[in-house]
N, C-alpha and C. Protein backbone atom coordinates (compact mmCIF):
# COMPACT_ATOMS: atom_id res chain seq x y z
N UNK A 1 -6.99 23.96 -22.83
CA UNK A 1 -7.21 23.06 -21.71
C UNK A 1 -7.01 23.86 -20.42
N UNK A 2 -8.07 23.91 -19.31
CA UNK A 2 -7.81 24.57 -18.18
C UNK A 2 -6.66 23.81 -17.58
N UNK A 3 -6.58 24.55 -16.25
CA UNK A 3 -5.46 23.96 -15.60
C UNK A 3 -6.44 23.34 -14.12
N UNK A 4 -6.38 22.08 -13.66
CA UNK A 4 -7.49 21.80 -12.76
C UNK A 4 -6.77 22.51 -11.55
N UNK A 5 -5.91 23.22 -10.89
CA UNK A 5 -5.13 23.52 -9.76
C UNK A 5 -6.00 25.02 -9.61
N UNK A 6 -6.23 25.64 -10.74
CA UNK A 6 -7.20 27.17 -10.98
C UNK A 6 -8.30 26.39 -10.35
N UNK A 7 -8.98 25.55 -11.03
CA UNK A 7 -11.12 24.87 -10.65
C UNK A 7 -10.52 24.60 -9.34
N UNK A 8 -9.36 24.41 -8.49
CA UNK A 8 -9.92 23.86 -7.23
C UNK A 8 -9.65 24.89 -6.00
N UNK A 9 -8.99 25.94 -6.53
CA UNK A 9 -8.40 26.62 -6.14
C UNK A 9 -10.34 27.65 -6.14
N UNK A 10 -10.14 28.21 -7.27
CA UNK A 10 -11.60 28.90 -7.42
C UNK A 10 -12.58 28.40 -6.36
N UNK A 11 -12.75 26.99 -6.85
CA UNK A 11 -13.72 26.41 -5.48
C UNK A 11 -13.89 26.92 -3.91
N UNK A 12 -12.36 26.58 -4.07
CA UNK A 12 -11.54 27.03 -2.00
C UNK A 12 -12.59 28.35 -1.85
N UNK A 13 -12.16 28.91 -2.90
CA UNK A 13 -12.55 30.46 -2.39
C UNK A 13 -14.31 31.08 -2.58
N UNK A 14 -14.88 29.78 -3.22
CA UNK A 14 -16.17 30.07 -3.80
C UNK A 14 -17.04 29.13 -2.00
N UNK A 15 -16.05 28.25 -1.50
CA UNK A 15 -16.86 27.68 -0.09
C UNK A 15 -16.69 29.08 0.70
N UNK A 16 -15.19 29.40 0.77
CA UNK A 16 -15.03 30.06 2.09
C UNK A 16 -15.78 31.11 2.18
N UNK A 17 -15.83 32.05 0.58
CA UNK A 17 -17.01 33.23 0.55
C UNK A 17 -18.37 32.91 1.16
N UNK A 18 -18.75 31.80 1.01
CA UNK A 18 -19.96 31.16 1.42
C UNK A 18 -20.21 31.24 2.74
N UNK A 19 -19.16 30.22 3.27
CA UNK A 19 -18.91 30.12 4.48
C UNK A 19 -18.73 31.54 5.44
N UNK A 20 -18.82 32.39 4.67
CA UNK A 20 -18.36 34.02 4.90
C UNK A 20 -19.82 34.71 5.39
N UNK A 21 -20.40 34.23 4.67
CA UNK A 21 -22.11 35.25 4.60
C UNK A 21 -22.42 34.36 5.68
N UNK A 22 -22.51 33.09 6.11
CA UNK A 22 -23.13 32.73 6.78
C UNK A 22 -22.80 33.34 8.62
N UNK A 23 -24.09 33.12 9.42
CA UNK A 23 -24.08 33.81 10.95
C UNK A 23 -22.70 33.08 11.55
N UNK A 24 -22.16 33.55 12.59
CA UNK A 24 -20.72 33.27 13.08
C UNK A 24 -20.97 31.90 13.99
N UNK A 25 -21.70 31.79 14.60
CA UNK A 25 -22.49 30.58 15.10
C UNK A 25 -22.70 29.05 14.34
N UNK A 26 -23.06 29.01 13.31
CA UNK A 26 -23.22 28.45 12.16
C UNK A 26 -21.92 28.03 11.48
N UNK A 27 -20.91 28.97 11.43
CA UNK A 27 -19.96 28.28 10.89
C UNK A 27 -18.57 27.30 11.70
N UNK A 28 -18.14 26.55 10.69
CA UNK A 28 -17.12 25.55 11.31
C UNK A 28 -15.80 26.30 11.46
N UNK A 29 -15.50 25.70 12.65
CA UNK A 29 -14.74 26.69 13.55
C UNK A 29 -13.46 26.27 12.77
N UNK A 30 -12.79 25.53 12.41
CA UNK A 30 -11.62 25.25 11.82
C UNK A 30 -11.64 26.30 10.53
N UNK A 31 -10.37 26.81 10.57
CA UNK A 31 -10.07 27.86 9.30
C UNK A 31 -9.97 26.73 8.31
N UNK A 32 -8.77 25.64 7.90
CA UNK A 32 -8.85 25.28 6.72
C UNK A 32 -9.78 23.76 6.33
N UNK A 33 -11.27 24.41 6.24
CA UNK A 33 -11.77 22.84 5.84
C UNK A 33 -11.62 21.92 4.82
N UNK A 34 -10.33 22.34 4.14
CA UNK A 34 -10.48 21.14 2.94
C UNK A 34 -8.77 20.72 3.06
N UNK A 35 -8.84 19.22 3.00
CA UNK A 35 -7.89 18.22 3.30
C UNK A 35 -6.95 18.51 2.18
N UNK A 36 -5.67 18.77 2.01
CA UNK A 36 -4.78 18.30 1.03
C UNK A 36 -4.44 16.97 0.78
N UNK A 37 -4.81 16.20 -0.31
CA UNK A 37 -4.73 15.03 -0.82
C UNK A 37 -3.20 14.35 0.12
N UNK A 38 -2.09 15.27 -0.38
CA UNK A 38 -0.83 14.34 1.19
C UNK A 38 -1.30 14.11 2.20
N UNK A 39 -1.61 15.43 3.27
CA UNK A 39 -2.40 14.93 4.51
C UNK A 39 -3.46 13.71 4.24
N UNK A 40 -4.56 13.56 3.85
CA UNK A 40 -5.49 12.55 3.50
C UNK A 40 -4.60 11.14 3.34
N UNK A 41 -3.59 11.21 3.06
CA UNK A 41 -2.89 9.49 2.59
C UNK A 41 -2.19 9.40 3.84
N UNK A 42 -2.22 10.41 5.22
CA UNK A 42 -1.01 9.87 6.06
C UNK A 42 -2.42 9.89 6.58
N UNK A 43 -2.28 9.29 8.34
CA UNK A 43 -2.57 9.12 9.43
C UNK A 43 -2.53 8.64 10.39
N UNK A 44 -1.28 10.12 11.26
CA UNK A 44 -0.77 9.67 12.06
C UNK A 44 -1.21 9.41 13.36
N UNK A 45 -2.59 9.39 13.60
CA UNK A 45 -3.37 9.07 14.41
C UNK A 45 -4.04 7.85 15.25
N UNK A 46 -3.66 6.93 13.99
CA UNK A 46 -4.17 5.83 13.97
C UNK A 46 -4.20 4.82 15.08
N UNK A 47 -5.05 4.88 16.25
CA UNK A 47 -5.52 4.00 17.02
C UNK A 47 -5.22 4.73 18.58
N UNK A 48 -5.24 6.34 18.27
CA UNK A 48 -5.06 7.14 19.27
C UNK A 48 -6.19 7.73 19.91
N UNK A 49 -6.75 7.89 20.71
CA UNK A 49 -8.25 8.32 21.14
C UNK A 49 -8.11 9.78 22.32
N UNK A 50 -8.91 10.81 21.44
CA UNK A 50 -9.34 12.20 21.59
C UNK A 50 -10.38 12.23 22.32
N UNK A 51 -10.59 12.90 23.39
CA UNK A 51 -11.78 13.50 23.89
C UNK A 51 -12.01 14.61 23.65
N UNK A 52 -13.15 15.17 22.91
CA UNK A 52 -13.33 16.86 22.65
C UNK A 52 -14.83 17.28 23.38
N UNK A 53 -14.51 18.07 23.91
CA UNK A 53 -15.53 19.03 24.79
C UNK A 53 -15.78 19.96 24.35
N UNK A 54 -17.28 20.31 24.16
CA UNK A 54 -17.44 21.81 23.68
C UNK A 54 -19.36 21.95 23.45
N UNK A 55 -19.61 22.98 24.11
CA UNK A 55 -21.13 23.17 24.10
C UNK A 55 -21.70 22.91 22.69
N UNK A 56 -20.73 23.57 21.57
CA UNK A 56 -21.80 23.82 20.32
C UNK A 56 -21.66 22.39 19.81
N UNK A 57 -22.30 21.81 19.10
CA UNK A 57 -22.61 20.64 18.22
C UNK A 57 -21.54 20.91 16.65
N UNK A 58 -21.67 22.16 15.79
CA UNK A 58 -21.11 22.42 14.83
C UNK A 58 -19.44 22.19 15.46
N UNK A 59 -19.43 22.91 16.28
CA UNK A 59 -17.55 22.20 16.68
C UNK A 59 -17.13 21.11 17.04
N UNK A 60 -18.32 20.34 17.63
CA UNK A 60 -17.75 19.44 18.40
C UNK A 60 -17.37 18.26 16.87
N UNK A 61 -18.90 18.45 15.86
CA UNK A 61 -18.52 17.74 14.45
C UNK A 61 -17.57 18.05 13.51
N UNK A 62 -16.82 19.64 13.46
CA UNK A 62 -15.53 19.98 13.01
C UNK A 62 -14.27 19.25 13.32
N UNK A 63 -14.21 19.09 14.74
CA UNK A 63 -13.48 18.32 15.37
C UNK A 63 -13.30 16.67 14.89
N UNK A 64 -14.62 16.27 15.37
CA UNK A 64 -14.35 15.10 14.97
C UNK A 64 -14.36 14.74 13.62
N UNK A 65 -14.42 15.27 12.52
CA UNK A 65 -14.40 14.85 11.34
C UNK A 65 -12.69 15.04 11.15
N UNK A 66 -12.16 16.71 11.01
CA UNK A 66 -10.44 16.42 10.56
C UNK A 66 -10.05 15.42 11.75
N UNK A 67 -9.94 15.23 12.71
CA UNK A 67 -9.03 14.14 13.60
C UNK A 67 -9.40 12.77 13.49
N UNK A 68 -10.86 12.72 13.01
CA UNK A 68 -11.35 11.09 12.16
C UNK A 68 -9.99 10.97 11.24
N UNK A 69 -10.37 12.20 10.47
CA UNK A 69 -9.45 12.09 9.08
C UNK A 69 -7.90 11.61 9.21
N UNK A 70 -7.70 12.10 10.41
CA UNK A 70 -6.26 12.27 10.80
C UNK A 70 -5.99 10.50 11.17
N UNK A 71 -7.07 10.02 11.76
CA UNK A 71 -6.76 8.11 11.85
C UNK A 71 -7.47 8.43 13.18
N UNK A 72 -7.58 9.57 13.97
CA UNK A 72 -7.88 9.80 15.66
C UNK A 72 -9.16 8.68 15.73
N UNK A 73 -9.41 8.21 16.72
CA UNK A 73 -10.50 7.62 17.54
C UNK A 73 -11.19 9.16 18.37
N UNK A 74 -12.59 9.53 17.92
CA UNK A 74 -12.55 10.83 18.56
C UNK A 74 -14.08 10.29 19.55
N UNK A 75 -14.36 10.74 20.93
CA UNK A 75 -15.34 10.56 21.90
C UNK A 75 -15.37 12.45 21.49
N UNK A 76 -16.63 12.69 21.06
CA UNK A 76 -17.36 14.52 21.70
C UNK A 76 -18.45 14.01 22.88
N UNK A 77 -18.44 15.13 23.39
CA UNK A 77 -19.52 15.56 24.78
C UNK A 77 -19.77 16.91 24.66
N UNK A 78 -20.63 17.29 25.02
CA UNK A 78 -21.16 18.52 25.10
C UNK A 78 -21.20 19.21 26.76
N UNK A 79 -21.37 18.17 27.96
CA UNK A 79 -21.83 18.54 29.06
C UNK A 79 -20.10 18.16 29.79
N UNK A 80 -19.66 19.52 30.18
CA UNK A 80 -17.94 19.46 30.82
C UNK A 80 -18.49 18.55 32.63
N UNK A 81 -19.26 18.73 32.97
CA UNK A 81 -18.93 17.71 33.85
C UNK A 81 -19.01 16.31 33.69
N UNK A 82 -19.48 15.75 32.95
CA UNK A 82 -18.67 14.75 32.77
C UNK A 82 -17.54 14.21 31.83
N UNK A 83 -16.85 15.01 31.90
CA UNK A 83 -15.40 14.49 31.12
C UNK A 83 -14.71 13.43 31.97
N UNK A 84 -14.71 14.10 32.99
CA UNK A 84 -13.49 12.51 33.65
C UNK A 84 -14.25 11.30 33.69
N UNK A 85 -15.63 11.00 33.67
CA UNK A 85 -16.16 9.89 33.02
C UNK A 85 -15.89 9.14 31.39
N UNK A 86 -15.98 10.61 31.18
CA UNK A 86 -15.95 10.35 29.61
C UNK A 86 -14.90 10.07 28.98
N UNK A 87 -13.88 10.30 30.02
CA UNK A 87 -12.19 10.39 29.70
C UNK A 87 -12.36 8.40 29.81
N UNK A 88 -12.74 8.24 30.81
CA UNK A 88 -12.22 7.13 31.85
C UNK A 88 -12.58 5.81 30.80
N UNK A 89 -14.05 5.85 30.52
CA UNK A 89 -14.75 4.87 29.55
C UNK A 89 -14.02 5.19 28.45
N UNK A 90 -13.55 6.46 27.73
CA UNK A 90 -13.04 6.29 26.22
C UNK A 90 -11.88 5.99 26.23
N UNK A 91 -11.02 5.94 27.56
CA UNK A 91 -9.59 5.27 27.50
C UNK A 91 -9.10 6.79 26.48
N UNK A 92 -9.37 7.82 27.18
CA UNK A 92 -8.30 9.01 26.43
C UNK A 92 -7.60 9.24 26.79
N UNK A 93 -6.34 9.26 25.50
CA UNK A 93 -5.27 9.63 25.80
C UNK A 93 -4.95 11.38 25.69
N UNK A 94 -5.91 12.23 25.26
CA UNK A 94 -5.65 13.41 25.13
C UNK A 94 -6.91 14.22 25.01
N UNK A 95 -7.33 14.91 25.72
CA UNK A 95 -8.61 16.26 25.59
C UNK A 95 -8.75 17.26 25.14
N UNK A 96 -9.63 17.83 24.36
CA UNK A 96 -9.66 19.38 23.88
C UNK A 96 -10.86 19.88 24.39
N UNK A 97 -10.64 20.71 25.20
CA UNK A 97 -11.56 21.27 26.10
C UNK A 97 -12.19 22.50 25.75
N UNK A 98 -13.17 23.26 25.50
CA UNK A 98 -13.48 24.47 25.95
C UNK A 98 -13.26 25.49 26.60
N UNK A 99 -13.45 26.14 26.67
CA UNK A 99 -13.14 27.00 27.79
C UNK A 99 -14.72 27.50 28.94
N UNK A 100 -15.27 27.93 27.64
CA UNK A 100 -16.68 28.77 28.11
C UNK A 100 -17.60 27.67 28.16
N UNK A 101 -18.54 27.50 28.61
CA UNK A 101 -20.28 26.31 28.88
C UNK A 101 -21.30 27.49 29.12
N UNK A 102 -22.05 27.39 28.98
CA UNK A 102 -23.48 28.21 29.39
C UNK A 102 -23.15 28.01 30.81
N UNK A 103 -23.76 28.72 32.19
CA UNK A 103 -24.16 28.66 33.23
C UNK A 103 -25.35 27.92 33.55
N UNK A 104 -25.18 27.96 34.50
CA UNK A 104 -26.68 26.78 34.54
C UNK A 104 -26.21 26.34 35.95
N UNK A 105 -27.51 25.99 36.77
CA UNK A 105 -27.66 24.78 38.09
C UNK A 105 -26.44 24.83 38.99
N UNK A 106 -26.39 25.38 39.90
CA UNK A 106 -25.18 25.50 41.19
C UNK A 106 -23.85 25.97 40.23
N UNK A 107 -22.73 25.62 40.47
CA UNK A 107 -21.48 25.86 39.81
C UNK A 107 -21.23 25.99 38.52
N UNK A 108 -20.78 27.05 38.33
CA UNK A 108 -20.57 27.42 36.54
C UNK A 108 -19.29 26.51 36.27
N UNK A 109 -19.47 25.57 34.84
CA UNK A 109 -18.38 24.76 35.01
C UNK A 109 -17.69 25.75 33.79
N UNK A 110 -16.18 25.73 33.84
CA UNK A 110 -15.63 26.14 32.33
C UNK A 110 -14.44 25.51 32.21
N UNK A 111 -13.61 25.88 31.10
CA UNK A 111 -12.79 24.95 31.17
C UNK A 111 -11.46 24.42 32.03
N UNK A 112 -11.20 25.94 33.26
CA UNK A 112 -10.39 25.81 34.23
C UNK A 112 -10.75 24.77 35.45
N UNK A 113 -12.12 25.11 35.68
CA UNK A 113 -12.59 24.06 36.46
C UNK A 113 -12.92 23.02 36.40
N UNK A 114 -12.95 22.39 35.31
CA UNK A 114 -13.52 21.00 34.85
C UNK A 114 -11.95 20.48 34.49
N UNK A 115 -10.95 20.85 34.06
CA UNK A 115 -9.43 20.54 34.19
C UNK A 115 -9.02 20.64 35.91
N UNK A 116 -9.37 21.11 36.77
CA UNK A 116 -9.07 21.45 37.92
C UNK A 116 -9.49 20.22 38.39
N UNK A 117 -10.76 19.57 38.02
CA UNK A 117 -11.40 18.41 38.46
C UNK A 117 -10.97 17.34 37.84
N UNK A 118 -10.69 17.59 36.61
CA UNK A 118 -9.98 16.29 35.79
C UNK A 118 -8.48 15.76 37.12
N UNK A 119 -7.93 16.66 37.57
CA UNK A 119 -6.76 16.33 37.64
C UNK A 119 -6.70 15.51 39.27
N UNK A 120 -7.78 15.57 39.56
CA UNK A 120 -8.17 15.36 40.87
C UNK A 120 -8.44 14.05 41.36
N UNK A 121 -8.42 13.40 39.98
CA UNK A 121 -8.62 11.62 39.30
C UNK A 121 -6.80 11.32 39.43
N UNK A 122 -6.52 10.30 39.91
CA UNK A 122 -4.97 9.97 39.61
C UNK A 122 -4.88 9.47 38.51
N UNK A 123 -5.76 8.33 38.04
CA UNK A 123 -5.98 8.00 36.84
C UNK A 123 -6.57 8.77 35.06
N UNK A 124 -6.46 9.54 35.96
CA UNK A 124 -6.61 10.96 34.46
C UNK A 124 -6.19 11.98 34.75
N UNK A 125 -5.23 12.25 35.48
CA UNK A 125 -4.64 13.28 36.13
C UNK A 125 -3.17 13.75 34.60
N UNK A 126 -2.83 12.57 34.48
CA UNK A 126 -1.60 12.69 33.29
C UNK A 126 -2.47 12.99 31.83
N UNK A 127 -3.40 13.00 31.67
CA UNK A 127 -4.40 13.20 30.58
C UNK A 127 -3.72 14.94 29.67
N UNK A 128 -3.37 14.58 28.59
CA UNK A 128 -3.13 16.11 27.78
C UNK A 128 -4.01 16.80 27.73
N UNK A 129 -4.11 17.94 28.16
CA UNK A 129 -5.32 18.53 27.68
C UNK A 129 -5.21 20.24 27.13
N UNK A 130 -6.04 20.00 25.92
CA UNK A 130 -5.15 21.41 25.17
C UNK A 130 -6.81 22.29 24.80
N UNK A 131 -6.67 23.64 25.61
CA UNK A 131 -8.24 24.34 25.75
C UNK A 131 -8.24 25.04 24.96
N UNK A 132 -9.26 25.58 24.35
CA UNK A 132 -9.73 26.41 23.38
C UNK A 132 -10.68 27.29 23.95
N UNK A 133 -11.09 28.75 22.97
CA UNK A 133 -11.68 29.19 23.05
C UNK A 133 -12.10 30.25 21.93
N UNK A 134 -13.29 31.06 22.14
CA UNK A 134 -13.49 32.16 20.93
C UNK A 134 -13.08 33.46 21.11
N UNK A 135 -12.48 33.30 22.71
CA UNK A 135 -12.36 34.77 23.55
C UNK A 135 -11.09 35.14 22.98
N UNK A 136 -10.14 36.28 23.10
CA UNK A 136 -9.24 36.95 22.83
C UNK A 136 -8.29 36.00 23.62
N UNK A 137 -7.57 36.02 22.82
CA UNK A 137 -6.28 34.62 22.63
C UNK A 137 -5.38 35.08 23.93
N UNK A 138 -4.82 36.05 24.37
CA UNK A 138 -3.68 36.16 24.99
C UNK A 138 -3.81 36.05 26.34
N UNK A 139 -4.66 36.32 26.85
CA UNK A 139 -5.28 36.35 28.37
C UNK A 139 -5.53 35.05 28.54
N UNK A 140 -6.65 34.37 27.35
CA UNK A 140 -6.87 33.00 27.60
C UNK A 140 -5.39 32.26 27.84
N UNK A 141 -4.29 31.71 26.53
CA UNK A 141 -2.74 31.25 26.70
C UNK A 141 -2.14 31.51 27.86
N UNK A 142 -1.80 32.40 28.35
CA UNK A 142 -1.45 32.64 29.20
C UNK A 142 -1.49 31.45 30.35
N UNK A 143 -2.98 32.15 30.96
CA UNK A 143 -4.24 31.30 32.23
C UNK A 143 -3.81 29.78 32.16
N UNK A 144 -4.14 29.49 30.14
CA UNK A 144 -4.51 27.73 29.95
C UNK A 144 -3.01 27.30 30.69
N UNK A 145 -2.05 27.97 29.99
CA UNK A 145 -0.74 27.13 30.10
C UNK A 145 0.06 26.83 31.93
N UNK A 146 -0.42 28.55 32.55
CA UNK A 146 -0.44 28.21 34.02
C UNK A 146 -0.93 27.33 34.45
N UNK A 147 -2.24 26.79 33.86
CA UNK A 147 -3.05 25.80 34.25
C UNK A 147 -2.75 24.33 34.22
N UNK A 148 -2.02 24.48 33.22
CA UNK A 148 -1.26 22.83 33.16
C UNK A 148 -1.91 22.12 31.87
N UNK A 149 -2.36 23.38 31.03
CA UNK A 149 -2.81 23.00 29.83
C UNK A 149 -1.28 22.66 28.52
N UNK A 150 -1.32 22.02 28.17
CA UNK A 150 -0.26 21.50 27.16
C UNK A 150 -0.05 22.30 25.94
N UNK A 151 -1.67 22.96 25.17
CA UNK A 151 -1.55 24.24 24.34
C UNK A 151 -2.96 24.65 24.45
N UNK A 152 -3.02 25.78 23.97
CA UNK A 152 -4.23 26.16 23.79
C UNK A 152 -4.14 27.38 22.37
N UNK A 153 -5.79 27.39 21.88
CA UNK A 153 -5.90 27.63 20.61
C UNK A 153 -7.78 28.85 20.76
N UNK A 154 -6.96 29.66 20.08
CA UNK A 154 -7.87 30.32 19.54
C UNK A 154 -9.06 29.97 18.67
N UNK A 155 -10.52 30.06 18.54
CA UNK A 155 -10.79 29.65 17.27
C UNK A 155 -11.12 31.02 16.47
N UNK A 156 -11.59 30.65 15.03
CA UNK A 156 -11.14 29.48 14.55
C UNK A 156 -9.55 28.83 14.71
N UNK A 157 -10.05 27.56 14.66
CA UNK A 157 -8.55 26.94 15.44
C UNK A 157 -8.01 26.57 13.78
N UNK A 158 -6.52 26.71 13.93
CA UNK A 158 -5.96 26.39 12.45
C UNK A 158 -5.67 24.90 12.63
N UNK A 159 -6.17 24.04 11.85
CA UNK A 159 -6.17 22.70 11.99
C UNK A 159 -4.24 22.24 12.08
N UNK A 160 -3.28 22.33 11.37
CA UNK A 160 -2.01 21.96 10.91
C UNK A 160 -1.80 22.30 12.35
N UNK A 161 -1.99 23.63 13.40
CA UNK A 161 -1.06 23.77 13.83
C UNK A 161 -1.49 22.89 15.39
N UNK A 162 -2.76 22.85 15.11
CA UNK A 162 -3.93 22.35 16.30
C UNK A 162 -2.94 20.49 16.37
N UNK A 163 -2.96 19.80 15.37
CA UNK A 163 -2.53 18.63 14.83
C UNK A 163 -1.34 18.59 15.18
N UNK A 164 -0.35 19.39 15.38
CA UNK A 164 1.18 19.51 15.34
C UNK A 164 1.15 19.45 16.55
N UNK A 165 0.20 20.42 17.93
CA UNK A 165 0.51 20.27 19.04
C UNK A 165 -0.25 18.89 19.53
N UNK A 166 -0.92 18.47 19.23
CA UNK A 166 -1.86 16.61 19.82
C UNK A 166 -0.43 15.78 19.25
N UNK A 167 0.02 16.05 18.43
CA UNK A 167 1.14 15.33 17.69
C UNK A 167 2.59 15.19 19.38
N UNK A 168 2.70 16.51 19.37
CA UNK A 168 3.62 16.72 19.98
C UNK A 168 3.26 16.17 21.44
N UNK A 169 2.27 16.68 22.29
CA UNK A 169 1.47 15.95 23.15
C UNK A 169 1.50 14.30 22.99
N UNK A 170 1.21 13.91 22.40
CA UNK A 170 1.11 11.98 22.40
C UNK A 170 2.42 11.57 21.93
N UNK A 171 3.45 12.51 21.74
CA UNK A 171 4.88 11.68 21.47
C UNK A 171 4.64 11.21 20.11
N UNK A 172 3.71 11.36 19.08
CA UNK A 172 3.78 11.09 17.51
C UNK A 172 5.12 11.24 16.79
N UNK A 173 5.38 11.10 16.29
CA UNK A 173 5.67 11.08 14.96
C UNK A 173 5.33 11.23 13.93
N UNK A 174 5.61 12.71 13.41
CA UNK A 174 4.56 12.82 11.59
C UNK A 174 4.95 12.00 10.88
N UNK A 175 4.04 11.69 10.36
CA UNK A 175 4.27 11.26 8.85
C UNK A 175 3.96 11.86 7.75
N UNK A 176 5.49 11.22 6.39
CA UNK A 176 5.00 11.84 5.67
C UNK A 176 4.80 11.55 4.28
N UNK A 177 4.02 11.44 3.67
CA UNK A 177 3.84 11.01 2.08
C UNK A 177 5.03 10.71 1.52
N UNK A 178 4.97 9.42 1.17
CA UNK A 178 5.92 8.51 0.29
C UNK A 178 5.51 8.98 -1.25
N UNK A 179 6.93 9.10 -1.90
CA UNK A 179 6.52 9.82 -3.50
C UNK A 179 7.86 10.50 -3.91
């Protein structure tokens, strides 16, 4: 009799190889895409609402699928100037921003300046907002946290630890599997 903990384990490593060959663009920015059955039964999220910003489409659906998972209420946008709209109508309590946008049409927006503008709202001024990026982590941390960013994350972003700081940000409380 196999042992099913080997078949799922094998699996893990038969996506991620996959996920390996494929162009860097293409893949989902979160390192661990598969849910541990505990996590899956909690969610400590539940009736909390995320705003996530971010040019590519593949992240912005990474995103919102684990923080669905998590119980989150998640609003994505693609276009950083309007977040403090997007904040305002989704009633968010917390943002994950970008850093980088394409250039384009008068002012390059990125994620310092579109937080610079967020804060400029009194009414979304207290808004968490925790930036990301693909660029080299230390220069970015630094900048975000001067900035009045709450955390910021490298990608691929490690989901547990990404979750631990929105956790910590909204005053949560983990939960944890009864058993």
């Amino acid at each position: 009799m196999s042992d099913p903990k080997i078949g799922l384990k094998m699996a893990a490593e038969a996506k991620k190889a996959s996920r390996a060959s494929q162009p860097k663009e293409q893949r989902p920015f979160l390192e661990d895409e598969a849910t541990p059955a505990s996590q899956s039964a909690t969610t400590p999220g539940t009736g909390r609402r995320i705003l996530v910003v971010d040019d590519n489409p593949v992240v912005l659906k990474a995103f919102e699928l684990k923080l669905r998972a998590s119980g989150f209420t998640v609003v994505t946008i693609t276009n950083p100037i309007k977040v403090a709209s997007s904040a305002e109508a989704a009633a968010a309590e917390l943002i994950i921003l970008d850093i980088n946008f394409p250039s384009g049409g008068g002012m390059d927006w990125n994620g310092y300046t579109t937080m610079q503008w967020l804060r400029r709202f009194p009414e979304l001024a207290g808004i968490p907002v925790i930036l990301i990026s693909g660029e080299e982590s230390k220069k970015h941390k630094e900048r975000s946290l001067a900035a009045g960013a709450v955390a910021f994350f490298q990608k691929p972003v490690a989901y547990p630890e990404l979750l631990a700081a929105i956790l910590r940000a909204l005053d949560i409380q983990p939960t944890t599997p009864q058993g």
